[in-house]
C-alpha atoms as a PDB file:
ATOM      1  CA  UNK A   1      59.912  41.304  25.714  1.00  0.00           C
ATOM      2  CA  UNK A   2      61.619  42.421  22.566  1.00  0.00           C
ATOM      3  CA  UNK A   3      61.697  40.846  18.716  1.00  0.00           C
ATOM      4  CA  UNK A   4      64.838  41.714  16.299  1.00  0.00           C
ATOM      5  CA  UNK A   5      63.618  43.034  13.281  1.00  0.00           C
ATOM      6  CA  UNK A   6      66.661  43.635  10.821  1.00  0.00           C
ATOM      7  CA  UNK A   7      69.017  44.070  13.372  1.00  0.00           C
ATOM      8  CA  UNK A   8      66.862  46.404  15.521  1.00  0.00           C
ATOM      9  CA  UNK A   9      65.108  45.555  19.042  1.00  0.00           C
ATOM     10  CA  UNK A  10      61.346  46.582  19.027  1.00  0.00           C
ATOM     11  CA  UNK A  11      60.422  46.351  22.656  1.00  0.00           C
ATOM     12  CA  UNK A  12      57.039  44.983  23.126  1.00  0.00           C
ATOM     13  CA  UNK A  13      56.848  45.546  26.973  1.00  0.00           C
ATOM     14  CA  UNK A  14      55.006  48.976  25.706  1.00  0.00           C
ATOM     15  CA  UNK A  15      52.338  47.436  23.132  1.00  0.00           C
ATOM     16  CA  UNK A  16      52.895  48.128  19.367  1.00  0.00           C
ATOM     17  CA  UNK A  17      50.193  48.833  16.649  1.00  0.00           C
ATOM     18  CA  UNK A  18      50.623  46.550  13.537  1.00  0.00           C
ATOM     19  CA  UNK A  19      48.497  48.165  10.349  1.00  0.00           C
ATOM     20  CA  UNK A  20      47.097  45.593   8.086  1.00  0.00           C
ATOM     21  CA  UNK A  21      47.274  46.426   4.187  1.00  0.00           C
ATOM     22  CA  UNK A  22      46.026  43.638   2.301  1.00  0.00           C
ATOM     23  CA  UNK A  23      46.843  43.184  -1.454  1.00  0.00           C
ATOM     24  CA  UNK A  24      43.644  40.984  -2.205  1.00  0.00           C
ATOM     25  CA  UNK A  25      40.496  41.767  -4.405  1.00  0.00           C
ATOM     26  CA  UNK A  26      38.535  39.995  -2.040  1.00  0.00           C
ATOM     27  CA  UNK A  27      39.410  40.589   1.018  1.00  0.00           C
ATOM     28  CA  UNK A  28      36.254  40.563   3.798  1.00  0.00           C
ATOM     29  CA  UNK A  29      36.656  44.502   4.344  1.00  0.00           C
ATOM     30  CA  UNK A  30      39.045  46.443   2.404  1.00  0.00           C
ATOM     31  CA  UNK A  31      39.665  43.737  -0.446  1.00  0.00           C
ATOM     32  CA  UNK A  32      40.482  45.421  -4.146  1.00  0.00           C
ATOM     33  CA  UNK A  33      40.921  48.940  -1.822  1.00  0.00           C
ATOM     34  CA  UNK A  34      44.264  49.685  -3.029  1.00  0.00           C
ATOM     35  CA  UNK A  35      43.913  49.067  -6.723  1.00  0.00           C
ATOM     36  CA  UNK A  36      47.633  50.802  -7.914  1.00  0.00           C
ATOM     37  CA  UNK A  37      50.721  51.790  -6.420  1.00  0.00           C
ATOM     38  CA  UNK A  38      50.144  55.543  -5.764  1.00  0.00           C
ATOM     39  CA  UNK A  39      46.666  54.333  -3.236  1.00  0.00           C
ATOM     40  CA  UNK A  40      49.436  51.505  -1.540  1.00  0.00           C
ATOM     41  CA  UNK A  41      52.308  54.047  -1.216  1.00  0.00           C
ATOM     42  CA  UNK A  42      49.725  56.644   0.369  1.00  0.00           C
ATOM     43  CA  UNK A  43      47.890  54.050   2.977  1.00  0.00           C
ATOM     44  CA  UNK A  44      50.897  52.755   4.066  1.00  0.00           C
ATOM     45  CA  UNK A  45      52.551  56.779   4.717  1.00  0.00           C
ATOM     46  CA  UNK A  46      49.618  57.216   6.360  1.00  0.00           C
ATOM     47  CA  UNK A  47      49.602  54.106   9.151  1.00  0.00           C
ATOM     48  CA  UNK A  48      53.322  55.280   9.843  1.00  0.00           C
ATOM     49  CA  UNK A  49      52.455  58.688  10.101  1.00  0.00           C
ATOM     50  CA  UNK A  50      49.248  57.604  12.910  1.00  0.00           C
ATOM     51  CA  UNK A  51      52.129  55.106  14.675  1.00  0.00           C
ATOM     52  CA  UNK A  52      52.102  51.951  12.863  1.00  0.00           C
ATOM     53  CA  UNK A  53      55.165  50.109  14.356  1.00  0.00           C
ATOM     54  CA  UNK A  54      54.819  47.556  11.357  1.00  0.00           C
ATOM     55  CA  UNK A  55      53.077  47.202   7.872  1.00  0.00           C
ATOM     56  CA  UNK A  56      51.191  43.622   7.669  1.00  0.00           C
ATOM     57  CA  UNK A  57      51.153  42.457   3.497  1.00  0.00           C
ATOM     58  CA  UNK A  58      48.662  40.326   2.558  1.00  0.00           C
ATOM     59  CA  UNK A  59      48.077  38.699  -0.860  1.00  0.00           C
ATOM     60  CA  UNK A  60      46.184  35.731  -0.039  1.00  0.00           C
ATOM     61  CA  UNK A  61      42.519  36.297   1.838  1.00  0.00           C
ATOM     62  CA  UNK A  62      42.481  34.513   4.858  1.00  0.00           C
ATOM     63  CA  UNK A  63      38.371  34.945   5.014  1.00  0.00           C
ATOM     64  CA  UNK A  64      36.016  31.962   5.549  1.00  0.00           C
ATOM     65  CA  UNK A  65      35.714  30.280   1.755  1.00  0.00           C
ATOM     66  CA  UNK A  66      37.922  32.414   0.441  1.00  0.00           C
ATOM     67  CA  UNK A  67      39.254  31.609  -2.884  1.00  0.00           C
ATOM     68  CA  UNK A  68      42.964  30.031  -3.627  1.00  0.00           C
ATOM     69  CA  UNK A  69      45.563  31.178  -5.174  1.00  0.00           C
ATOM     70  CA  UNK A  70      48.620  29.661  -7.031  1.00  0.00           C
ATOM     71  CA  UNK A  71      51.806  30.414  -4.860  1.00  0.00           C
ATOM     72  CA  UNK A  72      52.636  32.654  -8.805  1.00  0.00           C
ATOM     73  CA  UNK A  73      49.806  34.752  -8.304  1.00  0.00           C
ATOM     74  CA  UNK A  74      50.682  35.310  -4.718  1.00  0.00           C
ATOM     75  CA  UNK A  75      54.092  36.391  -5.509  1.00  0.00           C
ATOM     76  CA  UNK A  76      53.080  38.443  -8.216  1.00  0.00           C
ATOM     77  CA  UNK A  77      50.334  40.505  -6.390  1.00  0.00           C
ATOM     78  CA  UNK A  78      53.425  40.416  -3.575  1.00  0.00           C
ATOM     79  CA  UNK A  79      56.867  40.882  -4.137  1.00  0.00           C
ATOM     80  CA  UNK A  80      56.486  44.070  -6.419  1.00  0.00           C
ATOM     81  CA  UNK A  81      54.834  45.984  -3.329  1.00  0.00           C
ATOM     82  CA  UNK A  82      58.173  45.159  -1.044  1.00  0.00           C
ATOM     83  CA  UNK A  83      60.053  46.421  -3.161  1.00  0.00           C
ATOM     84  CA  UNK A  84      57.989  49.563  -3.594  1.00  0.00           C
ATOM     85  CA  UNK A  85      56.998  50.224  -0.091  1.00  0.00           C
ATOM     86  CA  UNK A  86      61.018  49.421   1.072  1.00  0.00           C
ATOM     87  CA  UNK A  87      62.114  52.434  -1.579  1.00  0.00           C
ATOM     88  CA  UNK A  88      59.797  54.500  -0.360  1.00  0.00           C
ATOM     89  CA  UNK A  89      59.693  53.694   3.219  1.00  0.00           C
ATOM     90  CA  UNK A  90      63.637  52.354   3.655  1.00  0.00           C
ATOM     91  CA  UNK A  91      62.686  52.346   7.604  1.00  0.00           C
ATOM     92  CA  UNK A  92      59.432  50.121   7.230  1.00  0.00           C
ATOM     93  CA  UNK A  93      59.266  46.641   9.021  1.00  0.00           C
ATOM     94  CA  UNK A  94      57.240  44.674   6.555  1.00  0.00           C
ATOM     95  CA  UNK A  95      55.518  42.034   8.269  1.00  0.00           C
ATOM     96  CA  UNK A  96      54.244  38.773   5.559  1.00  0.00           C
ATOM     97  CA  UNK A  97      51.310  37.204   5.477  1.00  0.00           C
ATOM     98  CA  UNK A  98      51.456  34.091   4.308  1.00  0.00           C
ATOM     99  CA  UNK A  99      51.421  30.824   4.678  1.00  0.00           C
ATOM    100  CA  UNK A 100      53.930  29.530   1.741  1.00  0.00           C
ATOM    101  CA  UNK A 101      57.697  29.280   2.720  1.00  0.00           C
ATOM    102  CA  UNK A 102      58.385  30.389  -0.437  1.00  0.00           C
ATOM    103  CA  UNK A 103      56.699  33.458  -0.610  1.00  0.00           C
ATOM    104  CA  UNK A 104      58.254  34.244   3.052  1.00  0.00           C
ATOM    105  CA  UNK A 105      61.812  33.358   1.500  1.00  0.00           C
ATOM    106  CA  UNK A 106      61.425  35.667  -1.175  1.00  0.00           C
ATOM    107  CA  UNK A 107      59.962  38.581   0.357  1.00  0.00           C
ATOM    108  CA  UNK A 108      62.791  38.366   3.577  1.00  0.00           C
ATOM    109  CA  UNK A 109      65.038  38.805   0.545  1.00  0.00           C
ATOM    110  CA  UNK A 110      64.008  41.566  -0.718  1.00  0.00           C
ATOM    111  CA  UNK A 111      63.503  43.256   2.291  1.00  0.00           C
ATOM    112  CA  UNK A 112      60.842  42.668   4.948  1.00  0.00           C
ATOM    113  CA  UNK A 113      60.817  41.957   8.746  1.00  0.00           C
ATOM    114  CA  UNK A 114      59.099  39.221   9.817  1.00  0.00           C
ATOM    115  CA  UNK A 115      56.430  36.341   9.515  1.00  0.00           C
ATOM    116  CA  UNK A 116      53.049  35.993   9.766  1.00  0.00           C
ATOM    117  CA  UNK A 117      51.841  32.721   9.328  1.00  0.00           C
ATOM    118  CA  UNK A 118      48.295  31.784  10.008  1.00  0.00           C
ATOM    119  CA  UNK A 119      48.649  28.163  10.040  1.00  0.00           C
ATOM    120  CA  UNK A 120      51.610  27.946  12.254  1.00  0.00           C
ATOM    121  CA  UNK A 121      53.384  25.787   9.902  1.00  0.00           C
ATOM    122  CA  UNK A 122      50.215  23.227   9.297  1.00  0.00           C
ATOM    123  CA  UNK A 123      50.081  24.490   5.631  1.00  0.00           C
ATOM    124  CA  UNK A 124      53.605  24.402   4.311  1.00  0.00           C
ATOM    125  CA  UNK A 125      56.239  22.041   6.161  1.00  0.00           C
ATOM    126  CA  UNK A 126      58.960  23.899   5.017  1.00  0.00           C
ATOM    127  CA  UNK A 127      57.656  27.290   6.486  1.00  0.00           C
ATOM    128  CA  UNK A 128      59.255  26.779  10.236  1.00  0.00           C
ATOM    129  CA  UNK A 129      62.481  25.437   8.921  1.00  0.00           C
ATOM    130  CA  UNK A 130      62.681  28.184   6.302  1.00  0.00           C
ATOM    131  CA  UNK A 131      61.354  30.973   9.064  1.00  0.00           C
ATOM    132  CA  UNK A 132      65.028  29.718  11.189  1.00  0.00           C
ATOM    133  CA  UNK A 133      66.842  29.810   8.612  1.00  0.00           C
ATOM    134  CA  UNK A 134      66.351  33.650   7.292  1.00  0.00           C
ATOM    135  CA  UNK A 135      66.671  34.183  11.296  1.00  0.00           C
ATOM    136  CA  UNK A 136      63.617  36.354  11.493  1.00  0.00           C
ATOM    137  CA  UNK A 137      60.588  37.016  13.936  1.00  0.00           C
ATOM    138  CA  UNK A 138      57.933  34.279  13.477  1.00  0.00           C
ATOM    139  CA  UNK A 139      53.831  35.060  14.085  1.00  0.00           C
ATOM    140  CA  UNK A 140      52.282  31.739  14.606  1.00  0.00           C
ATOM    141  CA  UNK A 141      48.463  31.758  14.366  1.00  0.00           C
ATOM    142  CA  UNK A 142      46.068  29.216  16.119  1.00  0.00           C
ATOM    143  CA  UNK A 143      43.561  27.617  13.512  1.00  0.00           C
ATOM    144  CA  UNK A 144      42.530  24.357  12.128  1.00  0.00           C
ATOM    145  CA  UNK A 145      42.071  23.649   8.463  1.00  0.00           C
ATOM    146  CA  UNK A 146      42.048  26.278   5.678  1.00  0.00           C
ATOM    147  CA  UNK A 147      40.632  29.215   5.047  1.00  0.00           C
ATOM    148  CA  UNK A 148      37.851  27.450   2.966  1.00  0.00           C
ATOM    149  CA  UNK A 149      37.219  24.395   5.658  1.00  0.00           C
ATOM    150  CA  UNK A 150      38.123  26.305   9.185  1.00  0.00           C
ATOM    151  CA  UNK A 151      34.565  27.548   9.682  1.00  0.00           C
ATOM    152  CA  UNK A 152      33.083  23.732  10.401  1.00  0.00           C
ATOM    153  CA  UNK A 153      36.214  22.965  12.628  1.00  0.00           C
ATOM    154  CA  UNK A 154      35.073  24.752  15.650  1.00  0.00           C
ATOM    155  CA  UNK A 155      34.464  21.775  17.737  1.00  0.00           C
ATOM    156  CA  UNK A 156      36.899  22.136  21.103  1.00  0.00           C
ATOM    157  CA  UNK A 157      36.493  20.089  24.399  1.00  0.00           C
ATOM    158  CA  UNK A 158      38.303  23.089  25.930  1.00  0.00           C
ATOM    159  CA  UNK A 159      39.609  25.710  23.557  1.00  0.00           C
ATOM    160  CA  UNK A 160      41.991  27.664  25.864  1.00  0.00           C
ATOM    161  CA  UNK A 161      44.047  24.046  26.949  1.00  0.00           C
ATOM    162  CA  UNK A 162      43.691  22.655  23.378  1.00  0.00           C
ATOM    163  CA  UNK A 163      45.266  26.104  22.227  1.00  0.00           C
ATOM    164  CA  UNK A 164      48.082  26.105  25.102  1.00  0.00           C
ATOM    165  CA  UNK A 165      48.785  22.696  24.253  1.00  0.00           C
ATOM    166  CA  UNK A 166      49.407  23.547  20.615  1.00  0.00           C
ATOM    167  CA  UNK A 167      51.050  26.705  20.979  1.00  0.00           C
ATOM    168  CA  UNK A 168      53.294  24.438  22.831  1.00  0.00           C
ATOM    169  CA  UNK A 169      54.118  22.081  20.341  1.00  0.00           C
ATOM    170  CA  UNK A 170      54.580  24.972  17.518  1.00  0.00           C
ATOM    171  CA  UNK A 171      56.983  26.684  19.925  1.00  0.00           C
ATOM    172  CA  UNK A 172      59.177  23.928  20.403  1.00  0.00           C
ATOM    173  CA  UNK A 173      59.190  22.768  17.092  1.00  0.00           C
ATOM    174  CA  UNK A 174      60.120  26.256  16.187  1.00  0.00           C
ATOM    175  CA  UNK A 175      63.258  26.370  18.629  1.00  0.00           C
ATOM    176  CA  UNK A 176      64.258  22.907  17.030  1.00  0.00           C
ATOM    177  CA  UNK A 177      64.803  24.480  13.694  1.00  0.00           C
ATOM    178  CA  UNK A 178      66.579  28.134  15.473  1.00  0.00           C
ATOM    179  CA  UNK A 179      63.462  30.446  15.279  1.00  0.00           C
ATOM    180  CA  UNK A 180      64.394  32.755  18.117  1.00  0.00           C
ATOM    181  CA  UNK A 181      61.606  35.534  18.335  1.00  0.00           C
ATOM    182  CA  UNK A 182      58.235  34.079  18.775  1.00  0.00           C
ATOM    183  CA  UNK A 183      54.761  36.099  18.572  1.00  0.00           C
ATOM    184  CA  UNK A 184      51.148  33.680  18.876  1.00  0.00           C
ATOM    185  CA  UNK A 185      48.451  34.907  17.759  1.00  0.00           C
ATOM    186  CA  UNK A 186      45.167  33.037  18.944  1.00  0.00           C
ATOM    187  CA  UNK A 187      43.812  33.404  15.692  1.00  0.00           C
ATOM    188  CA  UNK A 188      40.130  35.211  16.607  1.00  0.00           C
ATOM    189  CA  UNK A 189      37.549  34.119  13.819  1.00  0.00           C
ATOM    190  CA  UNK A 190      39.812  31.056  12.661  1.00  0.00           C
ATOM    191  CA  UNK A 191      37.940  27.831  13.268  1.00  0.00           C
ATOM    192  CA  UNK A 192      35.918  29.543  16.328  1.00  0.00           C
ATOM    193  CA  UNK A 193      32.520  30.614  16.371  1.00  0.00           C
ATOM    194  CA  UNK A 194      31.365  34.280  18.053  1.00  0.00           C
ATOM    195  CA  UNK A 195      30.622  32.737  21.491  1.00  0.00           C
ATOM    196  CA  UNK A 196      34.113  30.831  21.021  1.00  0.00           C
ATOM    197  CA  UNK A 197      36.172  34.450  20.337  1.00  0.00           C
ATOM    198  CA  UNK A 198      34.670  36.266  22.869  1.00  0.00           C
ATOM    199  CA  UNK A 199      35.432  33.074  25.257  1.00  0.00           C
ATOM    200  CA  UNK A 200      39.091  33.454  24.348  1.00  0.00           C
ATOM    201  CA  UNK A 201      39.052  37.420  24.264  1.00  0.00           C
ATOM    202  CA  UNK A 202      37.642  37.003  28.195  1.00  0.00           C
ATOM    203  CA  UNK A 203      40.844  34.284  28.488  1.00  0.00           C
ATOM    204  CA  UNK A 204      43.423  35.613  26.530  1.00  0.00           C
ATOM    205  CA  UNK A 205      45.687  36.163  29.616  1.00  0.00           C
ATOM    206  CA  UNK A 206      46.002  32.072  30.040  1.00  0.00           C
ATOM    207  CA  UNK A 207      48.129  32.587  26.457  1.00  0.00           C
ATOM    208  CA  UNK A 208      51.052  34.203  29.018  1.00  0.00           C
ATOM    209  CA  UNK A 209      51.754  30.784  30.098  1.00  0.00           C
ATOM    210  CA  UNK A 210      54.247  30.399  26.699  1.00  0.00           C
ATOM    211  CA  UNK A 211      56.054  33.551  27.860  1.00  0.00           C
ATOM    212  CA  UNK A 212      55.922  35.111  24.660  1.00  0.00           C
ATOM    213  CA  UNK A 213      54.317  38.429  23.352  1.00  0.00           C
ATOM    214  CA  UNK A 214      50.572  37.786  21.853  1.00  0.00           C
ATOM    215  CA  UNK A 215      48.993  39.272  19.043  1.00  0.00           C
ATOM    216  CA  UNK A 216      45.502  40.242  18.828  1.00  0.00           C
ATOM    217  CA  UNK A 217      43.540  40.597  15.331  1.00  0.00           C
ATOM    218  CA  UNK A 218      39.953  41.502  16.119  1.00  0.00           C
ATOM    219  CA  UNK A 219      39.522  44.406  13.638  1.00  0.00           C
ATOM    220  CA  UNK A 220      36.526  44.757  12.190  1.00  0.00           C
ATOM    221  CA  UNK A 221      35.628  41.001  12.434  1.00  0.00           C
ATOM    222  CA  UNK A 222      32.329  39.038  12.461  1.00  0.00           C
ATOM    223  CA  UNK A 223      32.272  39.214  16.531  1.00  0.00           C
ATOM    224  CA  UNK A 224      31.725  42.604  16.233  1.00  0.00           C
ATOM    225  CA  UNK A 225      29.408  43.251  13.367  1.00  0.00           C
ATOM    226  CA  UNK A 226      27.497  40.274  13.867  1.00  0.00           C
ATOM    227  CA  UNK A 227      27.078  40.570  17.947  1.00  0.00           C
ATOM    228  CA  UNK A 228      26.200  44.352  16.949  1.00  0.00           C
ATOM    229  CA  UNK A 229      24.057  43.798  13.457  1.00  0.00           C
ATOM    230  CA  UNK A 230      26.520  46.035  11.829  1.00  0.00           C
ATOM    231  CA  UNK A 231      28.916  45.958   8.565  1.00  0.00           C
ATOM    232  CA  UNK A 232      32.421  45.687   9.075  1.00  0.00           C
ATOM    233  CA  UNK A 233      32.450  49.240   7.420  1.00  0.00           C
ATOM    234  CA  UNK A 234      30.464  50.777  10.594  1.00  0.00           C
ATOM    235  CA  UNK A 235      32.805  47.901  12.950  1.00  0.00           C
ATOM    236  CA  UNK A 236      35.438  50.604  13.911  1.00  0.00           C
ATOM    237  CA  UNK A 237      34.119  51.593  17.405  1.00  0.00           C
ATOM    238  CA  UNK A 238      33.203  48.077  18.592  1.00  0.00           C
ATOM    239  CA  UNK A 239      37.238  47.490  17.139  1.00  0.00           C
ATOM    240  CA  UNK A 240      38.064  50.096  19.541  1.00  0.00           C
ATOM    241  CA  UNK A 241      36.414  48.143  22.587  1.00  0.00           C
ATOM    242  CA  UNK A 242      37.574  44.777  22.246  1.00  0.00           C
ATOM    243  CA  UNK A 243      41.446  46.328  21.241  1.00  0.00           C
ATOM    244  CA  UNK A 244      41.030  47.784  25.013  1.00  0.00           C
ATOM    245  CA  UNK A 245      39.913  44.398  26.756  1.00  0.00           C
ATOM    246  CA  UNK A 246      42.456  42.543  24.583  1.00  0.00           C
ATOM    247  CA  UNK A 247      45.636  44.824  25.734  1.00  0.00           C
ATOM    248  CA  UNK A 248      44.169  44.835  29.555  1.00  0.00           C
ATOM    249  CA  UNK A 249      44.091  40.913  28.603  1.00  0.00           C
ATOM    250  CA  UNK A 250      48.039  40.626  27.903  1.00  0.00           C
ATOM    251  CA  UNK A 251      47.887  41.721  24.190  1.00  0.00           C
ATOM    252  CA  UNK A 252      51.374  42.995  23.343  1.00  0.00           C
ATOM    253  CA  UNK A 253      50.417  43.937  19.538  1.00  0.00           C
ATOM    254  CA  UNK A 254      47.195  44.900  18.223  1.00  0.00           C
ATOM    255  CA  UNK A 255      46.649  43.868  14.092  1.00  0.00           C
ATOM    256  CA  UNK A 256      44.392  46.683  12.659  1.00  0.00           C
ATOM    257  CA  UNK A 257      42.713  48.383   9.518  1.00  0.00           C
ATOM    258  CA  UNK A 258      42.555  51.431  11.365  1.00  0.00           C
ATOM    259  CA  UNK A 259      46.000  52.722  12.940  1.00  0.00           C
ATOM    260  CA  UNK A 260      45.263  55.906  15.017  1.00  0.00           C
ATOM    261  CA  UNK A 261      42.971  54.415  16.651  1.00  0.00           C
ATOM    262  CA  UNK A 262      44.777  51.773  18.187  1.00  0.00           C
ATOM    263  CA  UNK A 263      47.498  54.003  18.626  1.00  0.00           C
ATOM    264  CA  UNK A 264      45.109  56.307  20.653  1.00  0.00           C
ATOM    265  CA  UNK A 265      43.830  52.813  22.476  1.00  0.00           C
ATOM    266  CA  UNK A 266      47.235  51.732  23.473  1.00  0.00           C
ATOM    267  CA  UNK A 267      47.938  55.171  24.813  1.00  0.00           C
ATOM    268  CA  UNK A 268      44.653  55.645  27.164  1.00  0.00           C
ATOM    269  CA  UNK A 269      45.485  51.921  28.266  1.00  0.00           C
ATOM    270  CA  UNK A 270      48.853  53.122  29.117  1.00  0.00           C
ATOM    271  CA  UNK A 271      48.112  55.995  30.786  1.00  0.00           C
ATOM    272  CA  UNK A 272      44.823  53.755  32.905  1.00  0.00           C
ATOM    273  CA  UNK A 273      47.769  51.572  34.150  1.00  0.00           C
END
């Protein structure tokens, strides 16, 4: 499987590392981290000197009750830090995060890769339609609700069918409006409860189904440092383990705070096969 980013084919058949570098002061583990441009420029050098294959920006936290933002102050805390890491990096696929179309509009602009939409569409109508029409690779997440409401929306009859089932509607709606390179992300910690993640870390390989690559974002999450009674600070080896089930499980990119690691995971998995 391959995704064009700006012209150039990434080949997912080998699994790629994504690093996550969120632009958030409250972020659930390394919100307000990167407080100027000299800490941003340096973490992001640093994931694409361990292997990062793409740079994930975030300005709006995604965590459980997190707070909202006006799509201004999103832009704000964005845009500027395209345009910085793209002259300092003129090779780096920025990847979005975001649910607003106009945010993605603005930021394809000026420079970055792809989409990453946790809601799939469900938060912004125009965000599918706009995704076709900047012709760019699309990440659509599995969740229900919003970031502040998704945590008492984990009721499923079946989760893996009622996710197939949506990922299959989101797919073809995407193809109706010329999105071409698809990426679903089950969304781990979205509207699912720890018994419910590990459930759909054990199933992830019933996701193949769509016949397109999957995404994998357990890094440091509450699965981990609540099944362990750890932080998400001391969350990096249990990150480790579940990266390895989830790329044995069909994973094709893993989303991550912590780059050489996953680099070193997808290697040893490589190697195993």
């Amino acid at each position: 499987m391959t995704i064009n980013c700006k012209g150039s084919l990434i080949d997912l058949s080998t699994p790629k590392v994504m690093g996550i570098l969120n632009l958030t002061p409250d972020s659930f583990y390394d919100g307000g981290k990167y407080k100027n441009e000299n800490e941003i420029i340096k973490q992001a050098g640093q994931m694409l000197i361990d292997g990062a294959s793409f740079i994930d920006l975030g300005a709006y936290s995604s965590r459980p009750h997190a707070d909202h933002i006006s799509i201004e102050e999103e832009e704000k805390r964005i845009l500027p830090i395209v345009s910085l890491l793209l002259k300092e990096f003129p090779e780096i696929l920025l990847s979005i995060d975001t649910f607003r179309s106009e945010i993605a509009k603005a930021c394809i602009e000026a420079g970055a890769a792809l989409i990453n939409d946790i809601s799939a569409g469900n938060l912004d109508k125009n965000m599918i339609p706009t995704v076709g029409t900047l012709g760019v690779p699309y990440i659509m997440m599995h969740m229900k609700g919003t970031p502040q409401t998704m945590k008492s929306l984990n009721q499923y009859d079946n989760l893996i069918h009622e996710m197939n089932i949506y990922f299959a509607e989101k797919i073809a709606e995407a193809k109706k409006y010329g999105v071409n390179d698809m990426i679903i992300d089950p969304g781990f910690g979205f509207a699912k409860d720890t018994d419910q993640n590990f459930d759909l870390l054990r199933n992830l390989k019933l996701l193949e189904v769509h016949n397109l690559p999957i995404l994998a974002g357990v890094s440091r999450k509450s699965m981990i440092y609540k099944t362990l009674n750890i932080t998400p600070q001391e969350a990096l080896n249990g990150t480790t383990s579940l990266n390895t089930i989830a790329l044995l499980n069909g994973a094709s990119i893993l989303r991550v705070h912590d780059v050489k690691e996953a680099v070193e995971c997808v290697h040893l998995v490589g190697a195993y096969r």
